[in-house]
Protein backbone atom coordinates (compact mmCIF):
# COMPACT_ATOMS: atom_id res chain seq x y z
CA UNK A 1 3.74 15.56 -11.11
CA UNK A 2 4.09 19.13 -9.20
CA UNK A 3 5.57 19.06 -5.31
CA UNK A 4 4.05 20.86 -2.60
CA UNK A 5 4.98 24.32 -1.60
CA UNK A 6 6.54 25.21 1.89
CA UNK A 7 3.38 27.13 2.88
CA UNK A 8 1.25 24.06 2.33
CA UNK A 9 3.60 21.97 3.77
CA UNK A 10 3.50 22.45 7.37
CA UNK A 11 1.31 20.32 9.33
CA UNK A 12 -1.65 22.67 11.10
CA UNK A 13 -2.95 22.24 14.42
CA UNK A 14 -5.45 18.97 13.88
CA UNK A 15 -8.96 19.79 13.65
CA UNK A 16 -11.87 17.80 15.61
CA UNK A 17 -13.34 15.35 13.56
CA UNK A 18 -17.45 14.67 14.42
CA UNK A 19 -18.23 13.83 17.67
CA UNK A 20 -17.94 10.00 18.57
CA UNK A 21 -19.77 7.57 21.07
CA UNK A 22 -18.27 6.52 24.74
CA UNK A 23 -16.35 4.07 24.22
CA UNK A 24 -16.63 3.00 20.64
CA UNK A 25 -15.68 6.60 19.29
CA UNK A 26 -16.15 6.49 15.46
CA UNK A 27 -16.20 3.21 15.37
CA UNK A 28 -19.47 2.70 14.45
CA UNK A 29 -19.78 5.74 11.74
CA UNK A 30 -16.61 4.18 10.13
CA UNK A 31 -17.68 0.76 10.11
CA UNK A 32 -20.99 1.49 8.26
CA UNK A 33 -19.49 3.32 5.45
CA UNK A 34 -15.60 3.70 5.60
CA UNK A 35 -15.20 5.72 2.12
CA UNK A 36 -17.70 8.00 3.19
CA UNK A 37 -16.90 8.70 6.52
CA UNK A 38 -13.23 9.73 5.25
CA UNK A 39 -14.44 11.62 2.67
CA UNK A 40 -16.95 13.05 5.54
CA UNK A 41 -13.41 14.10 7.49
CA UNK A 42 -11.92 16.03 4.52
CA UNK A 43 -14.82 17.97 3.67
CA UNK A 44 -16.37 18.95 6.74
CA UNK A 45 -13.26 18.81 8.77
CA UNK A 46 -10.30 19.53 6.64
CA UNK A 47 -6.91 18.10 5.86
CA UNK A 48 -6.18 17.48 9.13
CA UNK A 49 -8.97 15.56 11.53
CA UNK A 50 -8.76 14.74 14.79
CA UNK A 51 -10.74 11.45 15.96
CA UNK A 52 -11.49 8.18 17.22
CA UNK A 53 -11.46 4.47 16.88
CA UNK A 54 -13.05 2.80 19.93
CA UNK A 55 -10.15 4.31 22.13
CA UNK A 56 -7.60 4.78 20.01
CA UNK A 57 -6.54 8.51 19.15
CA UNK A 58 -6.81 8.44 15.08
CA UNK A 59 -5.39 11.48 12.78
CA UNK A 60 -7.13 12.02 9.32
CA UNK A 61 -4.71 13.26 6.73
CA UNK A 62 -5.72 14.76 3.11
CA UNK A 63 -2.64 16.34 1.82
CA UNK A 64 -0.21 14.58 -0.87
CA UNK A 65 2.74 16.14 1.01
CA UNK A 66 2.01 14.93 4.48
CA UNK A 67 0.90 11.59 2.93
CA UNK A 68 4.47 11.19 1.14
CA UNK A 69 6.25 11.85 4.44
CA UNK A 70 3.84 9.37 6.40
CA UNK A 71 4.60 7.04 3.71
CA UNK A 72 8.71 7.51 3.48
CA UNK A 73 8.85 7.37 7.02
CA UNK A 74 6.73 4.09 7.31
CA UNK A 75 10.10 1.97 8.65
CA UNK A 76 11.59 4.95 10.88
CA UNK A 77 9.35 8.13 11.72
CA UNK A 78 6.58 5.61 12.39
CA UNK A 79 5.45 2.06 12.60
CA UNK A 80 2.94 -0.08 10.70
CA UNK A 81 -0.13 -0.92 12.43
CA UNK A 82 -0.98 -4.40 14.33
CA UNK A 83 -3.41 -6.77 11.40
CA UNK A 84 -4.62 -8.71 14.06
CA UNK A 85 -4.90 -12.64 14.05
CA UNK A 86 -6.32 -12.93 10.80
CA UNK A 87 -3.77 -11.44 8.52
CA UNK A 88 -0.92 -13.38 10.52
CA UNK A 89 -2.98 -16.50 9.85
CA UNK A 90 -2.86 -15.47 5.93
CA UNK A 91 0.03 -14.02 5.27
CA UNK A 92 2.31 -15.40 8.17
CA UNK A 93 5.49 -13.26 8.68
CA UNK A 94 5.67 -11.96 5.17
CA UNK A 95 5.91 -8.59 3.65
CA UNK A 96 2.80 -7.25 4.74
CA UNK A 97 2.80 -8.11 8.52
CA UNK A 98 6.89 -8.05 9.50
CA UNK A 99 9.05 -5.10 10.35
CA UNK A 100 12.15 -3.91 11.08
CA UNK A 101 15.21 -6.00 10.29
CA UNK A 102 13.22 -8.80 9.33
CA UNK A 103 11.19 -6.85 7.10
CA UNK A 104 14.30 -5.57 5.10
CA UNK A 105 15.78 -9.18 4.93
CA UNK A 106 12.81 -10.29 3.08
CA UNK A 107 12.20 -7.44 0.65
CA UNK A 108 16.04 -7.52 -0.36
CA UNK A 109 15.33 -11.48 -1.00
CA UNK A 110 11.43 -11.28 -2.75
CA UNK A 111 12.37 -8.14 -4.84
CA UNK A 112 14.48 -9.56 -7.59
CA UNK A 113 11.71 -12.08 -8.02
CA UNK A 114 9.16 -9.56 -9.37
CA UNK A 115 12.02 -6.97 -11.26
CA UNK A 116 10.80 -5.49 -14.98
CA UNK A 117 12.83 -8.19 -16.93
CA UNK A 118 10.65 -11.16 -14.79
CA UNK A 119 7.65 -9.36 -15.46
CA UNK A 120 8.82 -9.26 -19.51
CA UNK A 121 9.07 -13.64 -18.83
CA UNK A 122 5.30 -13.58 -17.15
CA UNK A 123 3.81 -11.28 -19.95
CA UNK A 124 3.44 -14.37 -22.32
CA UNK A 125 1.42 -15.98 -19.30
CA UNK A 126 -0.83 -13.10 -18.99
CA UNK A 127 -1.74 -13.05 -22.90
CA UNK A 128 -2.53 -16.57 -23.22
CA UNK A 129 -4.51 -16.75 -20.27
CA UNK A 130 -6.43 -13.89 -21.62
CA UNK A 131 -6.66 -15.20 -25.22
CA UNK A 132 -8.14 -18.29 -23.81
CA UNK A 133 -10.71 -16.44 -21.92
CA UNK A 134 -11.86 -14.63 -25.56
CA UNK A 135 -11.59 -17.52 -26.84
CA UNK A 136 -14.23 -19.56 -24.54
CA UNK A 137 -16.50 -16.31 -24.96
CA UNK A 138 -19.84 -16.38 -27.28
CA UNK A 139 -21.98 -13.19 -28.56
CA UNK A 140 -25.10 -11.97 -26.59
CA UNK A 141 -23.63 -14.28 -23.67
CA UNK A 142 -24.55 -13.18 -20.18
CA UNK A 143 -21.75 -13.23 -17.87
CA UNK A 144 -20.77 -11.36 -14.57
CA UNK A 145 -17.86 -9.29 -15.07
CA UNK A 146 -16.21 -9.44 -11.44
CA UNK A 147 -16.37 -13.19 -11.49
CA UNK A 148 -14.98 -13.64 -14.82
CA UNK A 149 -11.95 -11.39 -14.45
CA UNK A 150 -11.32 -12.76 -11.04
CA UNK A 151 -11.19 -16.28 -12.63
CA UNK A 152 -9.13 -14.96 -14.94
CA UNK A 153 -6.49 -12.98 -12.69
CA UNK A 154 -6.16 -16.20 -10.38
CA UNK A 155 -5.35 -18.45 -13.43
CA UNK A 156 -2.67 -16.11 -14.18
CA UNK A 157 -1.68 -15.49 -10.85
CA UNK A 158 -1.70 -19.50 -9.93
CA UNK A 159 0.67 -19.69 -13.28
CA UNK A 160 2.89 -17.32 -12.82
CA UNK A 161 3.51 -17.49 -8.89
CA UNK A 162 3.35 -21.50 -8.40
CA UNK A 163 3.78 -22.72 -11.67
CA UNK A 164 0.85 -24.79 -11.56
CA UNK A 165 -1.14 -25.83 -15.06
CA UNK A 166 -4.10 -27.77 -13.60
CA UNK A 167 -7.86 -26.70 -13.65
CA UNK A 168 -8.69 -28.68 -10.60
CA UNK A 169 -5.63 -27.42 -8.15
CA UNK A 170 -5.77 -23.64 -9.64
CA UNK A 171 -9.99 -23.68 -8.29
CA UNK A 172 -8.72 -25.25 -4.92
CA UNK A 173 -5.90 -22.57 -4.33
CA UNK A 174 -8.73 -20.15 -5.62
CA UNK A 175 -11.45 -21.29 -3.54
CA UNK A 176 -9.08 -20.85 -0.14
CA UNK A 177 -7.62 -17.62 -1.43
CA UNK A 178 -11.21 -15.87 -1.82
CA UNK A 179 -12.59 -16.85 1.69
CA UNK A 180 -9.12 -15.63 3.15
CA UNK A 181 -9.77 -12.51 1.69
CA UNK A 182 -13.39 -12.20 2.58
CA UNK A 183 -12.56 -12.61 6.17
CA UNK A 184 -9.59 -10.66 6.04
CA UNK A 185 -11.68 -7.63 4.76
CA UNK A 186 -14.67 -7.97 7.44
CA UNK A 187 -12.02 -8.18 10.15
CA UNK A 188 -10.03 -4.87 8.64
CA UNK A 189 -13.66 -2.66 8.53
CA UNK A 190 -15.40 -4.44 11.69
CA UNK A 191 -15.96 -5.61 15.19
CA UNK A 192 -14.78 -9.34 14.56
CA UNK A 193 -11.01 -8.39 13.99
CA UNK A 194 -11.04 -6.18 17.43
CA UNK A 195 -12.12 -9.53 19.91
CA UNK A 196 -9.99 -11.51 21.29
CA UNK A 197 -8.08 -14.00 19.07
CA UNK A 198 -9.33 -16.92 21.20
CA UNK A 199 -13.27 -16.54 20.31
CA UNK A 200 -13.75 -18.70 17.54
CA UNK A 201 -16.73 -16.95 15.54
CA UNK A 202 -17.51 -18.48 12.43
CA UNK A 203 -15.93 -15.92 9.95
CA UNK A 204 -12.59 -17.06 12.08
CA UNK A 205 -13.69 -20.88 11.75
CA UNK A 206 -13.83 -20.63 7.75
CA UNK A 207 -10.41 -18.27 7.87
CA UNK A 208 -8.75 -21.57 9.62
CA UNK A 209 -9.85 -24.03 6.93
CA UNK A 210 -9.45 -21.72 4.14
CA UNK A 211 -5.33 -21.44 5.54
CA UNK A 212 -4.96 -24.88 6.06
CA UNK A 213 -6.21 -25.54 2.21
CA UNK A 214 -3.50 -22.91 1.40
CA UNK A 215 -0.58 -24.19 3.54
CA UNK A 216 -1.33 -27.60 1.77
CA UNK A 217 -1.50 -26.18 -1.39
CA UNK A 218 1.37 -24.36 -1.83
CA UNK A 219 3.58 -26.79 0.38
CA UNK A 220 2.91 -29.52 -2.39
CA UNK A 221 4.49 -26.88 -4.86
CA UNK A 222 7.49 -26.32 -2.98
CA UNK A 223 8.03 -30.11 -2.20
CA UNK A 224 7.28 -30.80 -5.81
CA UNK A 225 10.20 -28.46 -6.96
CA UNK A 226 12.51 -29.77 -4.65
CA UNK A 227 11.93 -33.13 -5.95
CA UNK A 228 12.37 -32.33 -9.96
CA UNK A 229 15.56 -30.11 -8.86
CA UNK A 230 14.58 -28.38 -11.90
CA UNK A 231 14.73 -24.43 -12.48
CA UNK A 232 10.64 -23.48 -13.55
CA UNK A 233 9.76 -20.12 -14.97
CA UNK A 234 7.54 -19.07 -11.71
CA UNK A 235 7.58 -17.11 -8.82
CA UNK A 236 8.02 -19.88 -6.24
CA UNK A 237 11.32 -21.20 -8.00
CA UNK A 238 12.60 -17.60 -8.30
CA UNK A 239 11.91 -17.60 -4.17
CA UNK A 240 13.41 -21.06 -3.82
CA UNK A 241 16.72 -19.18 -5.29
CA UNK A 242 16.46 -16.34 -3.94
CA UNK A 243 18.85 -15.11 -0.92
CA UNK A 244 19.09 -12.37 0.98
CA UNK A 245 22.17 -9.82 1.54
CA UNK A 246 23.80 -12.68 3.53
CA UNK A 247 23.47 -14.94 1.36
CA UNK A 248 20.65 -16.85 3.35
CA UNK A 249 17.76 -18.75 1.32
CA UNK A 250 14.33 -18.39 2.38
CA UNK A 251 12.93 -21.11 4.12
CA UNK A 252 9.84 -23.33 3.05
CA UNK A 253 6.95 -21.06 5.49
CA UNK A 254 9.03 -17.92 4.18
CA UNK A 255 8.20 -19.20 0.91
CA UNK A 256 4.62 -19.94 1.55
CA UNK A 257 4.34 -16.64 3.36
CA UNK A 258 5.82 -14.46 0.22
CA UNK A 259 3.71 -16.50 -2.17
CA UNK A 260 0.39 -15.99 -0.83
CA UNK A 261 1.43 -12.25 -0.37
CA UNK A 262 2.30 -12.07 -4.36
CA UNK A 263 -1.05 -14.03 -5.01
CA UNK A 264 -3.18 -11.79 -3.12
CA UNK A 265 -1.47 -8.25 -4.45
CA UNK A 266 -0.95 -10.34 -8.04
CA UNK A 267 -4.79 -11.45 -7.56
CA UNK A 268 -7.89 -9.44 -6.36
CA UNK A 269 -5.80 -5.93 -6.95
CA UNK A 270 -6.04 -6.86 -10.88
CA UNK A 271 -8.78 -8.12 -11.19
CA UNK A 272 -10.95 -5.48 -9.16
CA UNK A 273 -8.69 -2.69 -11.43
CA UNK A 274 -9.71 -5.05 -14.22
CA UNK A 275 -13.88 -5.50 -13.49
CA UNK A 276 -13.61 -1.42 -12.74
CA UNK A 277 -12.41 -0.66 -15.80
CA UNK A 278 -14.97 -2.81 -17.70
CA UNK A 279 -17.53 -0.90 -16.02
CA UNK A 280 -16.05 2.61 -16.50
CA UNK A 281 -15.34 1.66 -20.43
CA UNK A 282 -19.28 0.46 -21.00
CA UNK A 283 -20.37 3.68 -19.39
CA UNK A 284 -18.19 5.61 -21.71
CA UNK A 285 -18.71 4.81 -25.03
CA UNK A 286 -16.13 7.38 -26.54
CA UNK A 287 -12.89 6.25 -24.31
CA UNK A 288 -13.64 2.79 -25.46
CA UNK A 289 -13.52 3.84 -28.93
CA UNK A 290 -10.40 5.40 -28.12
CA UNK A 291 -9.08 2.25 -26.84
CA UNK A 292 -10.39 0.68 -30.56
CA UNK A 293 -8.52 2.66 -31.74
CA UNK A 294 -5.00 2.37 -30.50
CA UNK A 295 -5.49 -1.35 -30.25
CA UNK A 296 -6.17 -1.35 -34.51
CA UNK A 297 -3.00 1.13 -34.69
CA UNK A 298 -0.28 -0.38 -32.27
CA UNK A 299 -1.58 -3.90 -32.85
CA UNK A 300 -3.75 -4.24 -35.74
CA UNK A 301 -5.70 -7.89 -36.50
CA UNK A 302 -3.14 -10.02 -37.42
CA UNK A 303 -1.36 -10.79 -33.79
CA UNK A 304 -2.09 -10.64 -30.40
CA UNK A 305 -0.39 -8.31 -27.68
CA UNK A 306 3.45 -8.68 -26.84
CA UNK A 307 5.03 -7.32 -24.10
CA UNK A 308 6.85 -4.99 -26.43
CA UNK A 309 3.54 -3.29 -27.13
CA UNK A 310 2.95 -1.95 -23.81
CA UNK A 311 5.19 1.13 -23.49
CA UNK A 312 3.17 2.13 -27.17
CA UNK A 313 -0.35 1.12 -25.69
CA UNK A 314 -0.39 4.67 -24.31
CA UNK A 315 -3.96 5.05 -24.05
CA UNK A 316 -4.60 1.73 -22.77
CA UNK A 317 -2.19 2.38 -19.72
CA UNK A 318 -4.25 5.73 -18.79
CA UNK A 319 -7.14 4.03 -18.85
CA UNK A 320 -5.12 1.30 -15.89
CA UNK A 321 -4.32 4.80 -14.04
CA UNK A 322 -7.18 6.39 -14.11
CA UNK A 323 -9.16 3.31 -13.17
CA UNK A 324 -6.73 3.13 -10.47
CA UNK A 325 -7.28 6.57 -9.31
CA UNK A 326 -10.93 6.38 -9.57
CA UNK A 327 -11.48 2.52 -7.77
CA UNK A 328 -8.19 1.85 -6.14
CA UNK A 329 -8.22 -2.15 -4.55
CA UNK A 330 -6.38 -0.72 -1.90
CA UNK A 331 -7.99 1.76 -0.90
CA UNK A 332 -6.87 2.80 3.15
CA UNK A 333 -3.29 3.49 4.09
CA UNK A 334 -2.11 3.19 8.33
CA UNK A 335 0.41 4.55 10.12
CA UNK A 336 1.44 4.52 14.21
CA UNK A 337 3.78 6.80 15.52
CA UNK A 338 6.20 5.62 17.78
CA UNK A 339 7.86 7.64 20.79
CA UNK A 340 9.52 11.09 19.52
CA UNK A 341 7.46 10.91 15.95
CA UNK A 342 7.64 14.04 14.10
CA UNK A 343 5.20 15.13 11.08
CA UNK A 344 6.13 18.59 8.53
CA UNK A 345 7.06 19.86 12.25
CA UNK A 346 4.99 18.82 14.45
CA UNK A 347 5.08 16.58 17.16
CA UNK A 348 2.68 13.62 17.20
CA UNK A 349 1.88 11.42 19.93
CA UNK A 350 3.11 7.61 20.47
CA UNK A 351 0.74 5.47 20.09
CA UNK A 352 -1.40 8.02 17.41
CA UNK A 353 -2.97 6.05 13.97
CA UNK A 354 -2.50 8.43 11.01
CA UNK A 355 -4.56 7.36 8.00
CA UNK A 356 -4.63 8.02 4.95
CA UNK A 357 -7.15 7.23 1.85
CA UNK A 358 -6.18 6.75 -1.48
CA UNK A 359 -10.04 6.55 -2.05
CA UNK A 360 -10.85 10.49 -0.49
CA UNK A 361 -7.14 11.44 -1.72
CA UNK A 362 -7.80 9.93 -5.60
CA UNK A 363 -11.22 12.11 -5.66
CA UNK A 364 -10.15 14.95 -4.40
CA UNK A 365 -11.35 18.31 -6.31
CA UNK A 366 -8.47 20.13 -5.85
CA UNK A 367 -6.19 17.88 -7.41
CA UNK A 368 -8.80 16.34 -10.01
CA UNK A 369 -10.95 18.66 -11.61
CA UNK A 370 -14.48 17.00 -11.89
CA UNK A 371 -13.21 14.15 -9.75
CA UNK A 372 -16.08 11.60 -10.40
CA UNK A 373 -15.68 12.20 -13.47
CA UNK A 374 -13.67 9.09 -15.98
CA UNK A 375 -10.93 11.42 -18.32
CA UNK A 376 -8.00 8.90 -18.77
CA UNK A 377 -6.48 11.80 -20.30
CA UNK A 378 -5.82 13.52 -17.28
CA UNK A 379 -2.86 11.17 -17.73
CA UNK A 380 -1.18 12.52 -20.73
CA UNK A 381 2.52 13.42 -20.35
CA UNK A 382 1.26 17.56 -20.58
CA UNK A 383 -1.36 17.39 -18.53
CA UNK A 384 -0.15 14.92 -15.50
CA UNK A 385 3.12 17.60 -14.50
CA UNK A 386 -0.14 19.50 -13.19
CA UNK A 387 -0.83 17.00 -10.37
CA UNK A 388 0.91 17.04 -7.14
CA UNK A 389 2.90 13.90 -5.87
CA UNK A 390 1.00 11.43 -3.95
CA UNK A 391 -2.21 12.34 -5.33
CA UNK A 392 -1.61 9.46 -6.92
CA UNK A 393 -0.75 6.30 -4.87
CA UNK A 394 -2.88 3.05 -4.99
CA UNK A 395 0.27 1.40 -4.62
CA UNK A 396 1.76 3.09 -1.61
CA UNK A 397 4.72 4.85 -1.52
CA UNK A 398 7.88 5.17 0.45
CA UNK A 399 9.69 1.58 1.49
CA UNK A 400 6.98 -0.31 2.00
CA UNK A 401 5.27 0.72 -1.32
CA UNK A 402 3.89 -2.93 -3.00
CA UNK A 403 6.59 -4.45 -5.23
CA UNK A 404 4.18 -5.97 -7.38
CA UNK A 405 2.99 -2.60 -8.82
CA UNK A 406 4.55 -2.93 -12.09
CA UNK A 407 3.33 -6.98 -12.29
CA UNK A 408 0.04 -5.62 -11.61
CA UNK A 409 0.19 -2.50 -14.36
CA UNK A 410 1.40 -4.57 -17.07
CA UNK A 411 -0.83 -7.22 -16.35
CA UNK A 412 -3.53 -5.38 -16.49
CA UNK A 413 -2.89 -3.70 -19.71
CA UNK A 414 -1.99 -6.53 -21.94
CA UNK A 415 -4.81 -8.32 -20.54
CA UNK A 416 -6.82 -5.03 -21.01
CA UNK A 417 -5.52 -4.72 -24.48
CA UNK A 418 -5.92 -9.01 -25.51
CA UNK A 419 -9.36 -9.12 -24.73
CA UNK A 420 -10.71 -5.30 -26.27
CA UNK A 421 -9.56 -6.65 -29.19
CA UNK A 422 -12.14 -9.06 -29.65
CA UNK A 423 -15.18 -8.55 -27.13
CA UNK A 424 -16.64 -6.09 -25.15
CA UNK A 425 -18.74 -6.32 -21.83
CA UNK A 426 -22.22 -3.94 -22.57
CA UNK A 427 -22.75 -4.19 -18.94
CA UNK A 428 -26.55 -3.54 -17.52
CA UNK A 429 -27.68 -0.22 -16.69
CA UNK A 430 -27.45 1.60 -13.17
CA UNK A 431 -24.96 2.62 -10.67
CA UNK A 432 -22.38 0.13 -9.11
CA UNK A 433 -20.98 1.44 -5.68
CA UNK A 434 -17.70 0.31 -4.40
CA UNK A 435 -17.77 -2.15 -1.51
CA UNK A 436 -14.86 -1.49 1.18
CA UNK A 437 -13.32 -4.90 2.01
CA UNK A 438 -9.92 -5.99 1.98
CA UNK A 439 -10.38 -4.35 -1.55
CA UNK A 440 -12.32 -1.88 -2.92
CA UNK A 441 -15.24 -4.11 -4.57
CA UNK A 442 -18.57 -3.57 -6.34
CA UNK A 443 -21.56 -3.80 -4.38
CA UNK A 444 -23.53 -6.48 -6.47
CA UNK A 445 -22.90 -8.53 -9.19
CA UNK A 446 -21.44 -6.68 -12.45
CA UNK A 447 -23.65 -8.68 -14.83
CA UNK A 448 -22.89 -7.91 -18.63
CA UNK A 449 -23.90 -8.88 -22.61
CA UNK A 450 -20.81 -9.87 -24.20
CA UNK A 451 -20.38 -8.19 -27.83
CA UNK A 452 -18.10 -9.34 -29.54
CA UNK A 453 -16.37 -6.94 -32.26
């Protein structure tokens, strides 16, 4: 990938983004259609928008080198935004919602836990969880996409992270997972998350069950470990050893709180990159017979996927990345500044929200020729120098970028990979918009044939 020039580096004077409503600001415009009202403040606007949310002075950013800087100064330059209620409720004082010192204990103590040669340990997880799901499917069988890969992702993500083998207790932790993130996602793009935390609407009244199904659930896994005083192949047990630089273990809610973190990243991100990419492959017939391809060369008929395969499954991994740049789960990125903040030179003021889109930013022209467009061989080693740095970044970037991104990458490929092999999803014609929730989801249900080949 190509870095920015100094020219094109310095941040201009902001532009004003369209006009807002007393009061509310944006609020509403944003609310009603989040993707396109950022995309709206790039195009008609520029790379850097001026604007509001309710009363809170908002900056629109478009350019990969102001987005790397917002990004590598997410601990220092700036600050991470408040979640609200609701995302302390889910994820507690984990990854996603601490700061600071604390922030930095618990990264130095989860990161091991998810390093490449873990991942290489989970990979067999991942295939047979995959070669189970071929193997329960039947030709001209109607199925809905999302749902199935969903099922799928959380029975891998229910193995690997707790360890847990069991039909009935993988649909429970499921069940409370999904509603969590429902509610999470309504409160990130609406009105709900911006009331007072005492109101108790009934999207808040669900979020409270749904957490106290989780806390149950995943306290039974940590008491269970405890008890066998045995060392299992899963994420939890890797957290039960793990210590920080001080040599301090992580508590029982630090463990909860880092789990459900790695279960939601481990979770809806693959399988939303994993339903996206079913949908992208059926509407184009001639990169699926690409992926044939490879999978008869690097693989052939006789096996199924290793781990070792995936560095030769070259194709197969551009299809992950450009599915990624085309649908990325996550798709917003937000910023504060704090007192004395400073951006490619200028100045911005405490208290400001810079955003940034990896869905506007992914399907940008200037970056992307044809943007809309699904070329997984924009990703070939020749052609990828071309693209500037942080064009590319549905994982973040910086400190805080997710340390599940390689879990998620591989996963998706060898699961990518173990089912092409033996099925395909001919899903039913027309468009399928992308829904902007917690994570970027279709619109309706992604309701396919299954062929099997």
């Amino acid at each position: 990938m190509t870095t920015a020039n100094a020219s094109s580096y310095a941040l201009p004077e902001p532009a004003p983004g369209p006009t807002g409503m007393p009061l509310l600001g944006n609020l509403p415009d944003f609310a009603a259609d989040p993707l396109a009202f950022l995309t709206r403040l790039r195009d008609d606007h520029g790379d850097v928008v001026a604007w509001r949310l309710g009363g809170r002075p908002c900056l629109f950013l478009a350019r990969p080198e102001h987005i790397a800087e917002v990004l590598a100064g997410a601990e220092t330059v700036f600050r991470k935004t408040e979640l609200g209620s609701a995302f302390r409720q889910v994820f507690g004082a984990g990854l996603v919602t601490s700061e600071g010192a604390e922030w930095q204990r618990r990264r130095a103590a989860v990161q091991p836990a998810v390093r490449p040669r873990h991942v290489k340990s989970y990979a067999r997880t991942m295939i047979d969880c995959a070669e189970e799901f071929v193997s329960d499917r039947r030709s001209c069988e109607r199925v809905d996409v999302r749902r199935e890969m969903m099922t799928l992702t959380q029975r891998i993500a229910v193995r690997t992270i707790f360890g847990i083998d069991s039909t009935g207790r993988e649909a429970a932790i499921g069940r409370a997972m999904d509603i969590a993130q429902e509610e999470l996602g309504a409160s990130l793009r609406g009105l709900g998350g911006r009331l007072p935390a005492w109101i108790p609407t009934p999207g808040r009244r669900r979020l409270a069950a749904a957490v106290e199904e989780i806390d149950t659930e995943v306290g039974r896994v940590v008491k269970e470990r405890r008890r066998a005083h045995e060392e299992r192949d899963d994420l939890v047990s890797r957290l039960m050893a793990a210590s920080d630089e001080q040599g301090r273990s992580l508590t029982d809610r630090e463990i909860r709180d880092e789990a459900v973190t790695l279960y939601v990243g481990g979770h809806e991100t693959t399988g939303m990159l994993l339903t996206w990419a079913w949908y992208l492959l059926s509407r184009n017939p001639e990169a699926r017979g690409r992926l044939t391809a490879e999978l008869d060369d690097v693989i052939g008929q006789g096996r199924a996927p290793s781990y070792d395969d995936y560095e030769q499954l070259r194709y197969t991994r551009q299809i992950v990345k450009e599915t990624l740049r085309l649908y990325p789960p996550v798709w917003l990125t937000r910023v504060v500044a704090r007192e004395g903040s400073v951006l490619a030179g200028r100045s911005i003021p405490e208290g400001t929200m810079l955003w940034t889109s990896q869905w506007a930013t992914h399907r940008d022209p200037r970056w992307f020729p044809d943007p809309a467009e699904f070329r997984p061989e924009r990703w070939n080693d020749e052609v990828a120098t071309g693209i500037p740095e942080h064009a590319w970044y549905p994982f973040g970037g910086g400190p805080r970028a997710c340390i599940g991104a390689r879990f998620a990458q591989v996963e998706a490929a060898l699961v990518l990979a173990t089912v092409a092999r033996r099925c395909h999803f001919d899903i039913d014609s027309g468009d399928i918009a992308p829904k902007a929730e917690l994570m970027l989801r279709p619109d309706r249900d992604v309701m396919a044939t299954v062929r099997l080949v």
